[in-house]
N, C-alpha and C. Protein backbone atom coordinates (compact mmCIF):
# COMPACT_ATOMS: atom_id res chain seq x y z
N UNK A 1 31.97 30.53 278.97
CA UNK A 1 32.29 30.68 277.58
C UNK A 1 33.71 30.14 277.39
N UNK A 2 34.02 29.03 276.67
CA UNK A 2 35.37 28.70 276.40
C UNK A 2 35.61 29.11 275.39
N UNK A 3 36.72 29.46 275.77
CA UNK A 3 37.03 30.70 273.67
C UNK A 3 38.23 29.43 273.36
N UNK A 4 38.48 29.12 272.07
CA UNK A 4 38.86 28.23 271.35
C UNK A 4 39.74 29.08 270.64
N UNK A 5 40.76 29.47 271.15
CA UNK A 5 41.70 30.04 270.57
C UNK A 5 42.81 28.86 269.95
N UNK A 6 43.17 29.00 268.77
CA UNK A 6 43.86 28.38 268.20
C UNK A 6 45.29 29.02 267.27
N UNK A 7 46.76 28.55 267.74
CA UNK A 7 47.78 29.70 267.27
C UNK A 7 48.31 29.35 266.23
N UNK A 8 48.26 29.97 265.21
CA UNK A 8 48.39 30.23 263.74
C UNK A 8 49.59 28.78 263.78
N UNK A 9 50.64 29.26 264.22
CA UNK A 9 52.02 27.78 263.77
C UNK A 9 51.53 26.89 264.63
N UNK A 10 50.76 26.35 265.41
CA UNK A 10 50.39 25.15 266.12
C UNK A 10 50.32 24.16 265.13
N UNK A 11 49.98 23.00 265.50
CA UNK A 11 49.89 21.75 265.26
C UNK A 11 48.98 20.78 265.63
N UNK A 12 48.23 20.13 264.89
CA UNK A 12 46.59 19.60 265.53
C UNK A 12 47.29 18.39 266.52
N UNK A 13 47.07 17.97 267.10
CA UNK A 13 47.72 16.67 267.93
C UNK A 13 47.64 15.58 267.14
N UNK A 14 47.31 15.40 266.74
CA UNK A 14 47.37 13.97 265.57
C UNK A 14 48.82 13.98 264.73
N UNK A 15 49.11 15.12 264.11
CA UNK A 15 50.11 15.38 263.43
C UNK A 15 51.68 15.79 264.59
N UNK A 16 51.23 16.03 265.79
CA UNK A 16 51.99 16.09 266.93
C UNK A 16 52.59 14.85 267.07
N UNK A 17 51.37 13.75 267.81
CA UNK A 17 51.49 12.83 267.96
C UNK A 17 52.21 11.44 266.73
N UNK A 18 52.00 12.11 265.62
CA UNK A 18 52.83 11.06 264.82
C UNK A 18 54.06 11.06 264.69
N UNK A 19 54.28 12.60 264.56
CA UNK A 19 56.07 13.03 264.95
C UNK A 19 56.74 12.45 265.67
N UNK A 20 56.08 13.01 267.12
CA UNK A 20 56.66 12.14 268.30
C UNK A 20 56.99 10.30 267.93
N UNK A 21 55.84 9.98 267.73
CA UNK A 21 56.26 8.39 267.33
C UNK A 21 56.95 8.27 266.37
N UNK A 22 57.31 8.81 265.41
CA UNK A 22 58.37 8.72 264.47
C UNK A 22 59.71 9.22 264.75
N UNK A 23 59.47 10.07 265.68
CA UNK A 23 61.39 10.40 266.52
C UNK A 23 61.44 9.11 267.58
N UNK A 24 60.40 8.76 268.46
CA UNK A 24 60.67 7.55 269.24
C UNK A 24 60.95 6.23 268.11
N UNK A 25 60.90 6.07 267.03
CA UNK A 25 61.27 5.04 266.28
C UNK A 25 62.69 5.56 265.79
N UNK A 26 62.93 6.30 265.54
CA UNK A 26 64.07 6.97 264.90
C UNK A 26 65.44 6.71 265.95
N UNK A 27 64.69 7.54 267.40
CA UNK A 27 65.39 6.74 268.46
C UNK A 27 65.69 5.31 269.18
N UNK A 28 64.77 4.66 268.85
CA UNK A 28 64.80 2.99 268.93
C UNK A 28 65.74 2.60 268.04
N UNK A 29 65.69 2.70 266.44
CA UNK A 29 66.69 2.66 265.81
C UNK A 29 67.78 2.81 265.83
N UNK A 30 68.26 4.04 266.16
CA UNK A 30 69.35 4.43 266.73
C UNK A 30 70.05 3.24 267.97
N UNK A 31 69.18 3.10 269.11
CA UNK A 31 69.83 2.58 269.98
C UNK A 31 69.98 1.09 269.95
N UNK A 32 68.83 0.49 268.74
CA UNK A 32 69.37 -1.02 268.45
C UNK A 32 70.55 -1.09 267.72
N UNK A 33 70.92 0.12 266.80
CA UNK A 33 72.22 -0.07 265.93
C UNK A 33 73.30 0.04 267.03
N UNK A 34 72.67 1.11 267.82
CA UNK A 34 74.15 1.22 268.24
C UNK A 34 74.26 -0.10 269.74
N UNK A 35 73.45 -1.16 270.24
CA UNK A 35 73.61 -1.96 270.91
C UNK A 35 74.37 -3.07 270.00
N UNK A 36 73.93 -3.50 268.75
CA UNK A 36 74.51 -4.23 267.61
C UNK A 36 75.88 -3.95 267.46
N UNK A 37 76.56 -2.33 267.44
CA UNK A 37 77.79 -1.88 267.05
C UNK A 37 78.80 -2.12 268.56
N UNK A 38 77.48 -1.82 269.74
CA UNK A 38 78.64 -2.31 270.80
C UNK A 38 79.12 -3.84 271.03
N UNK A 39 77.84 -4.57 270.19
CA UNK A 39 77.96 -5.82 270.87
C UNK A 39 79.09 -6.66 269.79
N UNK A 40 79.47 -6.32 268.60
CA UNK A 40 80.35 -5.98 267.63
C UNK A 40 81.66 -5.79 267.96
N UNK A 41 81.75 -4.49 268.65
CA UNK A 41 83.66 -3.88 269.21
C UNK A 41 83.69 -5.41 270.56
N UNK A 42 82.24 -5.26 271.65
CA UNK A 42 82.89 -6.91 272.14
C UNK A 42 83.05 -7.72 271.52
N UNK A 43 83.09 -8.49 270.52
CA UNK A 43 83.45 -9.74 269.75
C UNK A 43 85.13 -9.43 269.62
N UNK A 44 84.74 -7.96 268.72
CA UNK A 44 86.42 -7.66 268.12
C UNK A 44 87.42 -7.53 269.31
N UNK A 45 86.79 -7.22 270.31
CA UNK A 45 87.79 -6.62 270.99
C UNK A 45 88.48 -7.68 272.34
N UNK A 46 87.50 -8.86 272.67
CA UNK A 46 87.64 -10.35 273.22
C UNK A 46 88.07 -11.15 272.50
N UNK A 47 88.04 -11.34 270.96
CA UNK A 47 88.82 -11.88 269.84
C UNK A 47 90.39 -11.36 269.97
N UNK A 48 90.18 -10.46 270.21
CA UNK A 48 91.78 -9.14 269.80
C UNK A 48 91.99 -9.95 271.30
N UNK A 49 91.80 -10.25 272.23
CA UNK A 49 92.37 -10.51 273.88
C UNK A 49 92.59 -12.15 273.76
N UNK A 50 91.41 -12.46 273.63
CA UNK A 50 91.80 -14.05 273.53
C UNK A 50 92.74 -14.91 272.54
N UNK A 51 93.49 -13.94 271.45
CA UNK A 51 94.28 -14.25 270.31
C UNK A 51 95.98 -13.61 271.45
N UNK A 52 95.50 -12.50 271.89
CA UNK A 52 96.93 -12.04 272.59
C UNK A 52 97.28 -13.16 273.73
N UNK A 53 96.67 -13.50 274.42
CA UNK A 53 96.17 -14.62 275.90
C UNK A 53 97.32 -15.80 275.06
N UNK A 54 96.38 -16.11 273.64
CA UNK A 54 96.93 -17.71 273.03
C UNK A 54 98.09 -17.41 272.45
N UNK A 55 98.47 -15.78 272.24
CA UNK A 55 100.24 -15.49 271.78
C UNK A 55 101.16 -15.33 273.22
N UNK A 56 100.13 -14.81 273.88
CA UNK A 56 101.44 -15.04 275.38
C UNK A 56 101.65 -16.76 275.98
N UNK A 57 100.59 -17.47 275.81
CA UNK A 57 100.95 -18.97 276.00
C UNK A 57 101.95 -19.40 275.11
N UNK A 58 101.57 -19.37 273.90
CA UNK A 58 102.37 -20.09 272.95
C UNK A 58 103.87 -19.42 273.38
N UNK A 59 103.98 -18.29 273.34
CA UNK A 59 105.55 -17.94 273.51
C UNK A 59 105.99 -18.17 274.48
N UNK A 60 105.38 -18.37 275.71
CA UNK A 60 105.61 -18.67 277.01
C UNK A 60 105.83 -20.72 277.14
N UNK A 61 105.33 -20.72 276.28
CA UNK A 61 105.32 -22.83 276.10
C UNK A 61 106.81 -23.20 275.43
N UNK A 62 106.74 -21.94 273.85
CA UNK A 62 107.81 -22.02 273.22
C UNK A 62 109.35 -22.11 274.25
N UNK A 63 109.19 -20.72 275.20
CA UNK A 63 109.98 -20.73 275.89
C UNK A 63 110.09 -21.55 276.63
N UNK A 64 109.68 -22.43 277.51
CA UNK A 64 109.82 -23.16 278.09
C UNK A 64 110.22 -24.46 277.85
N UNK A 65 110.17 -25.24 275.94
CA UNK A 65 110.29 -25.97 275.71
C UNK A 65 111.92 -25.83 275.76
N UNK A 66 112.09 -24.55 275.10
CA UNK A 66 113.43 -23.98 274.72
C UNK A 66 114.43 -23.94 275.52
N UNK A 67 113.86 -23.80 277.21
CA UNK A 67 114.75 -23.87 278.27
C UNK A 67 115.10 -25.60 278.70
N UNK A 68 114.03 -26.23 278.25
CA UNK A 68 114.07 -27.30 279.02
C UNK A 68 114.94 -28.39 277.59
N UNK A 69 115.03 -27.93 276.22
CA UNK A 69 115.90 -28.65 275.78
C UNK A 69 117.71 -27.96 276.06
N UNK A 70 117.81 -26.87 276.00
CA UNK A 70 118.65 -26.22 276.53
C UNK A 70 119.58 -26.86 277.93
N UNK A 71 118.56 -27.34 278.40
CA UNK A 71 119.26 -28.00 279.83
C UNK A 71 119.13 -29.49 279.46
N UNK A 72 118.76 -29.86 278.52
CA UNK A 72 119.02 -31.32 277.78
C UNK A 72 120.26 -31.42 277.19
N UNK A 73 120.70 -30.70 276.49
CA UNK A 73 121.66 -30.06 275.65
C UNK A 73 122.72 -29.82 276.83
N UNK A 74 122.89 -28.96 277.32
CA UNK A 74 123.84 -28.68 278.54
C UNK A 74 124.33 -29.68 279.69
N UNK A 75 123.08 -30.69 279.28
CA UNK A 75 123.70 -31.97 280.43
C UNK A 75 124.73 -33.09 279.41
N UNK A 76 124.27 -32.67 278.21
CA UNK A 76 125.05 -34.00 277.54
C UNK A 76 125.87 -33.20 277.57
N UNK A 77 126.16 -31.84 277.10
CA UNK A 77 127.89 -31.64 277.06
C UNK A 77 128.40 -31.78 278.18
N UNK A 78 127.88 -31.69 279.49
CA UNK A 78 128.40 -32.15 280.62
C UNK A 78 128.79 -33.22 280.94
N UNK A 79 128.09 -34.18 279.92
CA UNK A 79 128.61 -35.63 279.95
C UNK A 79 129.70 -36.40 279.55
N UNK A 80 129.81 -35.11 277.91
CA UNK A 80 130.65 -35.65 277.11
C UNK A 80 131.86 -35.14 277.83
N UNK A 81 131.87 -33.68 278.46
CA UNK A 81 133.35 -33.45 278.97
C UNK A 81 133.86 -34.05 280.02
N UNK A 82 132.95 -34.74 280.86
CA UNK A 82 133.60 -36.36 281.85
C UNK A 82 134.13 -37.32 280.61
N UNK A 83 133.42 -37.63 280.37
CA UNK A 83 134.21 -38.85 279.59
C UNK A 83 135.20 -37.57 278.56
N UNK A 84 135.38 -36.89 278.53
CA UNK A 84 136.22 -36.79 277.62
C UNK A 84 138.28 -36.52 278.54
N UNK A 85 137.53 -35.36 279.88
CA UNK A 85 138.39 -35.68 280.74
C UNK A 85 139.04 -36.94 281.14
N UNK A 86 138.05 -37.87 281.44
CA UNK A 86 138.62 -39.67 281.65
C UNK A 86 139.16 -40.09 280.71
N UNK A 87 139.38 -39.86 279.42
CA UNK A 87 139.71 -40.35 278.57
C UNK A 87 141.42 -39.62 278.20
N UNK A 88 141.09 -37.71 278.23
CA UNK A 88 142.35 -37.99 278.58
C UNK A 88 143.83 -38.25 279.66
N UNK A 89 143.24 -38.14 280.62
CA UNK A 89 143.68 -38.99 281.79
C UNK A 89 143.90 -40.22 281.50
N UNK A 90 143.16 -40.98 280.79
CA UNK A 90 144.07 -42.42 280.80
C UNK A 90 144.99 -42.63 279.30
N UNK A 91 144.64 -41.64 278.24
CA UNK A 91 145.64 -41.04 277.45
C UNK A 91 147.43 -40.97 278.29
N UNK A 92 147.05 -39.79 279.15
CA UNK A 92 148.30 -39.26 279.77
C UNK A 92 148.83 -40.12 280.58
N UNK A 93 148.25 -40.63 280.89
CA UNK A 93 149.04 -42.07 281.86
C UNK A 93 149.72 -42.60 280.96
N UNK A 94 149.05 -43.33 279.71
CA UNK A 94 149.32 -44.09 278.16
C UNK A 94 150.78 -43.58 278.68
N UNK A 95 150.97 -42.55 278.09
CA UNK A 95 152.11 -41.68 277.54
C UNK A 95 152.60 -41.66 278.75
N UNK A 96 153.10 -41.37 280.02
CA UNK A 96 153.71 -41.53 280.85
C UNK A 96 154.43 -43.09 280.91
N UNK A 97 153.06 -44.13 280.59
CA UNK A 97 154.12 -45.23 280.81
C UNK A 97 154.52 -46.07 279.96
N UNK A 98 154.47 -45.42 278.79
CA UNK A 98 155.18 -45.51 277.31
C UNK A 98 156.85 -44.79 277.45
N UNK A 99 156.81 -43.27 278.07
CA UNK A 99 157.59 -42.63 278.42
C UNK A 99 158.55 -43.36 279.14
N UNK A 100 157.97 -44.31 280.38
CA UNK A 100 158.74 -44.62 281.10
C UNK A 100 159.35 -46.24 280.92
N UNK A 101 158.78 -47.14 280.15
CA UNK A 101 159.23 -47.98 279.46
C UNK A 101 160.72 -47.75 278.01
N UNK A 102 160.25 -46.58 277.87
CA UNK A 102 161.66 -46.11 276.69
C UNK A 102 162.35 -45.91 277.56
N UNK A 103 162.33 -45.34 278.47
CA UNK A 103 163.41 -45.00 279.30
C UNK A 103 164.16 -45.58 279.76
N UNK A 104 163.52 -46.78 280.55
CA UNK A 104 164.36 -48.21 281.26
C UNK A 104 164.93 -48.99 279.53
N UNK A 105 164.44 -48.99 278.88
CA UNK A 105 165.13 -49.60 278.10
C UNK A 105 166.27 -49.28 277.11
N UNK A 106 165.80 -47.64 277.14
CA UNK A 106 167.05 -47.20 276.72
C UNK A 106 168.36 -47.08 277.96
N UNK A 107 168.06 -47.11 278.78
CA UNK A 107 169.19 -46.84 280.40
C UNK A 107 169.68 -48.58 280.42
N UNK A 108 168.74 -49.43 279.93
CA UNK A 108 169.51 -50.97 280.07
C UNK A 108 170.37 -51.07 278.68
N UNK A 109 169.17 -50.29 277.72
CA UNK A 109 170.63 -50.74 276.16
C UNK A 109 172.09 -49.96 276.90
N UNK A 110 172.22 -48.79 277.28
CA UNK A 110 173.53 -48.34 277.55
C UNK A 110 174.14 -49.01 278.58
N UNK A 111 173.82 -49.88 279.68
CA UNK A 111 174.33 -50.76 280.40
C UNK A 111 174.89 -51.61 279.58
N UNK A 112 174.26 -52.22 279.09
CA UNK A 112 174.55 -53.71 278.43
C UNK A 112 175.17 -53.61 276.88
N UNK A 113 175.06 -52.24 276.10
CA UNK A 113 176.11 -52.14 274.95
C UNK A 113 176.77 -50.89 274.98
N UNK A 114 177.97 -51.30 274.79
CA UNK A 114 179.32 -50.59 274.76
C UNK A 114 179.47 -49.46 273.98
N UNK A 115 179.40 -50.20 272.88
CA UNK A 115 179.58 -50.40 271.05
C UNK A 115 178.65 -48.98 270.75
N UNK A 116 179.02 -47.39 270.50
CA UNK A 116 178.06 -46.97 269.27
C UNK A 116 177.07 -47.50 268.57
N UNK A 117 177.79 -48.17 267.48
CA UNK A 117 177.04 -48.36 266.28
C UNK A 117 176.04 -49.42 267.09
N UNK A 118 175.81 -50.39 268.04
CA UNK A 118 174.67 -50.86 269.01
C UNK A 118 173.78 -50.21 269.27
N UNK A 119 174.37 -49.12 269.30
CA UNK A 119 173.37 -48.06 270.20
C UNK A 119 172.46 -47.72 269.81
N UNK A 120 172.72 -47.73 268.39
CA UNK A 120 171.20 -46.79 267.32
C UNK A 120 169.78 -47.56 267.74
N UNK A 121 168.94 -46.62 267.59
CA UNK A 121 167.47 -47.36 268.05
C UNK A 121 166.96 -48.58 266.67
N UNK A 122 166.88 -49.46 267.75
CA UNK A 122 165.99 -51.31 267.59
C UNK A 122 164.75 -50.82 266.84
N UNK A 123 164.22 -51.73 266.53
CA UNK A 123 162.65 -52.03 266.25
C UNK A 123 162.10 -51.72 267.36
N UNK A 124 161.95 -52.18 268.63
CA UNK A 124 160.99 -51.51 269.57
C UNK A 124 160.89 -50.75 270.44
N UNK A 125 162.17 -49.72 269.83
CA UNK A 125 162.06 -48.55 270.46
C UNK A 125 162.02 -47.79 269.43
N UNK A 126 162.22 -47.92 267.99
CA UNK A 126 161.36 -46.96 267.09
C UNK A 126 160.00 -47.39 267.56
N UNK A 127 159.50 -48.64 267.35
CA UNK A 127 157.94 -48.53 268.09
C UNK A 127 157.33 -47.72 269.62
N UNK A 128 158.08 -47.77 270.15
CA UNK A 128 157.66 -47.38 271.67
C UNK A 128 157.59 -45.45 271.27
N UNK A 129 158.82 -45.51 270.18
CA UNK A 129 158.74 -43.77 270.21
C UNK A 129 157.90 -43.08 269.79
N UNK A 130 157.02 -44.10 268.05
CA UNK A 130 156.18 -44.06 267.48
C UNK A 130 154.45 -43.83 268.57
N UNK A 131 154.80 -44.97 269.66
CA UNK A 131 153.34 -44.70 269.99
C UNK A 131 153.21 -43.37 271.04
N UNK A 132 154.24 -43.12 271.50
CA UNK A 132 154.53 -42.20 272.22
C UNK A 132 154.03 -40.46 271.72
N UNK A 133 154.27 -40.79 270.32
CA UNK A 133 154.26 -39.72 269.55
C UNK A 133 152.36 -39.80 268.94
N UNK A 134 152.01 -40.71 268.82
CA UNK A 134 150.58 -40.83 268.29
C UNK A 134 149.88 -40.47 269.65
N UNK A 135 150.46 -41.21 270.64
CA UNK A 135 149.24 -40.60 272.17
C UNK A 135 149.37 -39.45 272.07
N UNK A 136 150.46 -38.94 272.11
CA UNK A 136 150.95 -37.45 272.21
C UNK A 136 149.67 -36.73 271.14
N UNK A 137 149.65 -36.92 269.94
CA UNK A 137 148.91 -36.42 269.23
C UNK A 137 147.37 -36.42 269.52
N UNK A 138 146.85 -37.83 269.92
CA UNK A 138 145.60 -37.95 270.19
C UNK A 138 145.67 -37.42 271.61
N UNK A 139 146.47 -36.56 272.70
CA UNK A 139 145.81 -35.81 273.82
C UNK A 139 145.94 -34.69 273.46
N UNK A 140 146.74 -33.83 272.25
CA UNK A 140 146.90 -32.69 271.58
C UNK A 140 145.18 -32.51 271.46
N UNK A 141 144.66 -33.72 270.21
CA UNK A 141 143.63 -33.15 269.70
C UNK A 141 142.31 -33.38 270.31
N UNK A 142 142.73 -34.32 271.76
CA UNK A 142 141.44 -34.55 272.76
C UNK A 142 141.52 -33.06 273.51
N UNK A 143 142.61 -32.22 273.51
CA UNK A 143 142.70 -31.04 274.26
C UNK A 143 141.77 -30.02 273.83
N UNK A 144 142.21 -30.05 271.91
CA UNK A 144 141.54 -28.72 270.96
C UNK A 144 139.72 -29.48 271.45
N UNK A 145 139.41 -30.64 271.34
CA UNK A 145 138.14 -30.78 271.19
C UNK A 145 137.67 -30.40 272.52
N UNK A 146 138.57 -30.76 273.73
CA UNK A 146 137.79 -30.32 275.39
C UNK A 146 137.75 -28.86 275.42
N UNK A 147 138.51 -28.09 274.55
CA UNK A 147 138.33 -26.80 274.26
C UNK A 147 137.24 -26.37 273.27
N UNK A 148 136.53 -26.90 272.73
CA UNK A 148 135.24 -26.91 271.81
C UNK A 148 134.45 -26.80 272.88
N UNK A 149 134.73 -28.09 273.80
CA UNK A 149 133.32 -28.59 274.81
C UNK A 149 132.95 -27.32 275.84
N UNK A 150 134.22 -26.88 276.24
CA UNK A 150 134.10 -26.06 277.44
C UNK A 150 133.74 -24.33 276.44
N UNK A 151 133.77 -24.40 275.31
CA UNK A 151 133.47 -23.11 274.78
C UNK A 151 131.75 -23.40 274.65
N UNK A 152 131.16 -24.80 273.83
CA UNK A 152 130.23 -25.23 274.04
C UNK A 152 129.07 -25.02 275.08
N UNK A 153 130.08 -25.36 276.11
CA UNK A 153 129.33 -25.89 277.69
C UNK A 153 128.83 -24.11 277.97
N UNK A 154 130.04 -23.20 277.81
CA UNK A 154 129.56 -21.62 278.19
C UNK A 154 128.42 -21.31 277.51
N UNK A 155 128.59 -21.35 275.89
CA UNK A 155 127.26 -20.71 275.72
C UNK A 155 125.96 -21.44 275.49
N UNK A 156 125.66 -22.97 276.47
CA UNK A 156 124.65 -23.52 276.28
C UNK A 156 124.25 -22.57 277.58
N UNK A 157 125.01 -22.71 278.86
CA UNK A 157 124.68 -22.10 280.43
C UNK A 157 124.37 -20.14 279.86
N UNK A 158 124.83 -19.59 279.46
CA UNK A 158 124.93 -17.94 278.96
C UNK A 158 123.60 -18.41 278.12
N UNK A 159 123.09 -18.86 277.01
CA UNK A 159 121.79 -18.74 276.37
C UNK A 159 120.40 -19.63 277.66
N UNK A 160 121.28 -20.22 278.34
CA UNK A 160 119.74 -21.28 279.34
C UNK A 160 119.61 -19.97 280.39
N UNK A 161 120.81 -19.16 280.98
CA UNK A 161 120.61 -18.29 281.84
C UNK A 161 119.81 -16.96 281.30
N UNK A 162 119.64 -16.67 279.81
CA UNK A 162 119.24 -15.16 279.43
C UNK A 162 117.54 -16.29 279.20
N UNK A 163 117.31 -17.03 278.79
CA UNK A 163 115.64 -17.88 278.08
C UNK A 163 115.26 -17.86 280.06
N UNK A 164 115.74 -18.19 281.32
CA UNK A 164 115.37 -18.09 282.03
C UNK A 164 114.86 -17.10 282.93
N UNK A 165 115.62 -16.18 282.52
CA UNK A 165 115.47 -14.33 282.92
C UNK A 165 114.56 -13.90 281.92
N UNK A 166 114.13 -14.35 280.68
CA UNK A 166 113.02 -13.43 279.99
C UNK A 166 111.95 -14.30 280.26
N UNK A 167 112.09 -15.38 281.01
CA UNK A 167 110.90 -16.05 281.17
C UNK A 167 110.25 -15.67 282.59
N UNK A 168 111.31 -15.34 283.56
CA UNK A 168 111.04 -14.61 284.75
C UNK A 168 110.29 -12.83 284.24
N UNK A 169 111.01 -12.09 283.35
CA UNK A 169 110.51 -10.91 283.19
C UNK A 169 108.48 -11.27 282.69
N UNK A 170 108.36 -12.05 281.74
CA UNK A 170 107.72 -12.17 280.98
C UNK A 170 106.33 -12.90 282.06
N UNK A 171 107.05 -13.44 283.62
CA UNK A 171 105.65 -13.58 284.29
C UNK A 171 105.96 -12.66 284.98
N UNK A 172 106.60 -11.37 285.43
CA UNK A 172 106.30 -10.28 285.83
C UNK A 172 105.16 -9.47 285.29
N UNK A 173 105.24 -9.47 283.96
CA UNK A 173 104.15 -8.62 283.11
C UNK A 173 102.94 -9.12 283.28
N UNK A 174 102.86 -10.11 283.94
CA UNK A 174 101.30 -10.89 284.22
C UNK A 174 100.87 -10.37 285.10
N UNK A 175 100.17 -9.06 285.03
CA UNK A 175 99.69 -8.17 285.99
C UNK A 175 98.55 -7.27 285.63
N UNK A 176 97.02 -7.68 286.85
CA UNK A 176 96.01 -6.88 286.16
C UNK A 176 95.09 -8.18 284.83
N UNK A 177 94.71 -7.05 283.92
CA UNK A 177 93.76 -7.95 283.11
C UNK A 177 94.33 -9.48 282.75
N UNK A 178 95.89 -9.23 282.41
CA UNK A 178 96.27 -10.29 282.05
C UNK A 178 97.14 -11.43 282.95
N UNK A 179 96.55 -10.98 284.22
CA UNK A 179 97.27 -11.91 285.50
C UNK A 179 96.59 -13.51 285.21
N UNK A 180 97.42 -14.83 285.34
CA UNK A 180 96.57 -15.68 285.32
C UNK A 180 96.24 -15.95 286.38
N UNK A 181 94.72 -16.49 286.59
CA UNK A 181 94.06 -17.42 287.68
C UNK A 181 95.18 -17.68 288.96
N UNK A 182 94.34 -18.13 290.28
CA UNK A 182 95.24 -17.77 291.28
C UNK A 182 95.37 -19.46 291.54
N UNK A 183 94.55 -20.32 290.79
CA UNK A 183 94.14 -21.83 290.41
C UNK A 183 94.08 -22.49 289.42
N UNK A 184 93.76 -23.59 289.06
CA UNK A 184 93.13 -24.07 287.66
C UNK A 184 91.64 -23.80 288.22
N UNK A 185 91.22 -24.13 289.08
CA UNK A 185 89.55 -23.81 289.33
C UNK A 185 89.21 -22.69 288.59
N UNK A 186 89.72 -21.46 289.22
CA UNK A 186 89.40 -19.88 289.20
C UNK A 186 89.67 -19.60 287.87
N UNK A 187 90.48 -20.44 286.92
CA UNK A 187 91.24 -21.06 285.58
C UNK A 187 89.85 -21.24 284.95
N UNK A 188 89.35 -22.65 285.23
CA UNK A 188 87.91 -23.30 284.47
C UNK A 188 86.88 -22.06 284.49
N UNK A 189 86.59 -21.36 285.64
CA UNK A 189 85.72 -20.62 286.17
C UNK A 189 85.69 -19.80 284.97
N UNK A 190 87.09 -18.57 285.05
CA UNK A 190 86.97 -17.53 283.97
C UNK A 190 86.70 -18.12 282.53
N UNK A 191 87.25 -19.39 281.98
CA UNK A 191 87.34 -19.71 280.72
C UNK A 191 85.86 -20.14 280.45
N UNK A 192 84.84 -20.21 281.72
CA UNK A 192 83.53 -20.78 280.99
C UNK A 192 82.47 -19.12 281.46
N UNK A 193 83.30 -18.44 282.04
CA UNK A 193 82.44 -17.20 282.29
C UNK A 193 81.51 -17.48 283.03
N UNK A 194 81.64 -18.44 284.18
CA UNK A 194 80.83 -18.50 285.13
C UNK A 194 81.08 -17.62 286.42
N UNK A 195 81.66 -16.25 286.28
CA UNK A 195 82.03 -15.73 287.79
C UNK A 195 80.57 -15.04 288.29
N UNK A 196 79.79 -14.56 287.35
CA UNK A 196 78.41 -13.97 288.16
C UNK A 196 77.36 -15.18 288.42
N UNK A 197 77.42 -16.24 288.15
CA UNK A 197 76.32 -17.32 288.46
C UNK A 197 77.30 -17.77 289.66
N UNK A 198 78.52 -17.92 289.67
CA UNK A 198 78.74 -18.17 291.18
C UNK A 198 78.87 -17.75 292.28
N UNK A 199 78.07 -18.05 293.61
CA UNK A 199 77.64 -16.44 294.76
C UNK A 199 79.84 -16.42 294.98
N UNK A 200 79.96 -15.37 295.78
CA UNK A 200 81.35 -15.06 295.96
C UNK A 200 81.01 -16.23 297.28
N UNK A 201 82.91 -16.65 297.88
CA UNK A 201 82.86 -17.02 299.10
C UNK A 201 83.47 -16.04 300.36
């Protein structure tokens, strides 16, 4: 005798069974949105990396352009303060043997005139005193300008020495996710996302 007991809150299986398939859709749903929403934060979040990647190059290029005109810059003032040294060096000679031409000629006028009123300065020793006095001036103001150069020359070397130390700090921080490649290969490799199709060596 099978007794066919049936309990008052039960549920015929048909109406069981549709539930169930309507929570397994409910749950399918669920897990395609939320594969869509993960596959979403990856876009945003490899966008957000590969934009930081192309701001650490660029500043890292910037810098580097920056160092390397810097030491463009620092060699010409190095250039200009040779020639500017040579120049006044043969200034100061000028004037030494301007100096020393007035001299013999003023030591021969007093040999050879007696007379005071002789004595007063000629035409070409107001000239000789005149140029004496203009070299004089042009190594005065070749001095103020080698003093430009050498104030120059410091803070091209003081700004090339601090762009070279933040460029040293700045590949320190290249550590972990954002270390670069140990190659350009391993370089091509990551940038085409071929590391699981290639076996390891």
């Amino acid at each position: 005798v099978v007794n066919n007991f049936v309990v008052f809150s039960s549920l015929p299986y048909e109406t069981w069974l549709e539930h169930s398939q309507f929570t397994k859709q409910l749950a399918d749903n669920e897990l395609a949105d939320t594969l869509k929403l993960r596959e979403s934060l990856f876009v945003v979040r490899e966008r957000a990396r590969n934009d930081m990647l192309a701001q650490r190059d660029r500043v890292d290029f910037t810098l580097r352009k920056r160092i390397y005109e810097t030491q463009k810059g620092r060699n010409e003032i190095e250039w200009q303060q040779l020639k500017m040294r040579d120049e006044m060096d043969k200034v100061l000679k000028e004037i030494q043997t301007l100096e020393g031409a007035l001299l013999a000629k003023t030591d021969a006028l007093k040999l050879a005139e007696t007379r005071l009123e002789n004595r007063s300065y000629s035409q070409t020793r107001r000239d000789l005193v005149d140029k004496i006095n203009c070299a004089k001036a042009t190594y005065n103001a070749l001095e103020e300008q080698q003093v430009q150069i050498d104030r120059d020359l410091a803070n091209k070397c003081q700004s090339l020495m601090t762009d070279i130390r933040c460029l040293d700090l700045r590949a320190r921080l290249k550590t972990g996710e954002f270390a670069g490649p140990a190659s350009e290969t391993d370089r091509n490799i990551q940038l085409t996302r071929m590391e699981q199709e290639i076996p390891p060596t």
